[in-house]
Protein backbone atom coordinates (compact mmCIF):
# COMPACT_ATOMS: atom_id res chain seq x y z
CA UNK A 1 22.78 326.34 173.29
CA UNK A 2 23.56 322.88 171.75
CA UNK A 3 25.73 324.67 169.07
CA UNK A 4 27.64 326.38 170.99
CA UNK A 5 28.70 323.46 173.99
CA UNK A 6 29.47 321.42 170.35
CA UNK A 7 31.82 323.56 169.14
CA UNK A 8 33.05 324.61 172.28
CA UNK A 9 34.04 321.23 172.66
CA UNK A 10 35.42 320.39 169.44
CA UNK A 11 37.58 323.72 170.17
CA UNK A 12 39.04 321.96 172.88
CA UNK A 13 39.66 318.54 171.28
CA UNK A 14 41.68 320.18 168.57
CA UNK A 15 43.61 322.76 170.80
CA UNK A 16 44.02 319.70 172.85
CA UNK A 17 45.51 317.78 169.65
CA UNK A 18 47.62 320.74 168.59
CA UNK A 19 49.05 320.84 172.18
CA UNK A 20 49.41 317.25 172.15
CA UNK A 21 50.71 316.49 168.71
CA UNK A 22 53.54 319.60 169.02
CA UNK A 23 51.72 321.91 166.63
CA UNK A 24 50.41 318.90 163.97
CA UNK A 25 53.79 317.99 163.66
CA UNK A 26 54.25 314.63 164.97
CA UNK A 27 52.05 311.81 164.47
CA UNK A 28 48.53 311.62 166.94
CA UNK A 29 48.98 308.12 169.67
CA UNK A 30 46.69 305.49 168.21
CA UNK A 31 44.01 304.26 170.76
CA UNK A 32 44.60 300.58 171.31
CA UNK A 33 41.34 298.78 172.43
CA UNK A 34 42.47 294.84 172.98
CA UNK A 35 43.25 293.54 176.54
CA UNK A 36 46.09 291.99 175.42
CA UNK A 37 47.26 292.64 171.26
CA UNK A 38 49.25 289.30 171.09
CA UNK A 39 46.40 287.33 172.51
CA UNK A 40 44.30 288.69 169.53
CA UNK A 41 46.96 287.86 166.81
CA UNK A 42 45.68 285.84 163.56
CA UNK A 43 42.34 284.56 162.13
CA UNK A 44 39.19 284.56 163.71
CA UNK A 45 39.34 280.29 163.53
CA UNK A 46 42.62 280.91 165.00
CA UNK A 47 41.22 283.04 167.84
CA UNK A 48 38.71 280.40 168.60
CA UNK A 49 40.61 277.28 168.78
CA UNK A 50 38.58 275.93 165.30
């Protein structure tokens, strides 16, 4: 039953990709994780005021 709900659902991610993506033909949208991406700019010392 396992099996099947997994690839059930990685069915839907990629028909959800194709759909979203125009048929593979443009580029995926990256995931960005930081709050805030110039705040996180630089070296780690940097980042920490070192």
């Amino acid at each position: 039953m396992a099996i099947y709900l997994g690839l059930g659902w990685l069915a839907l991610g990629i028909v959800y990709l194709a759909i979203l993506t125009k048929g593979f033909r443009k580029t995926p949208p990256e995931m960005n994780t930081e709050a805030d991406p110039k705040e996180n700019q630089g070296t780690a010392e940097a980042r920490l005021g070192a």
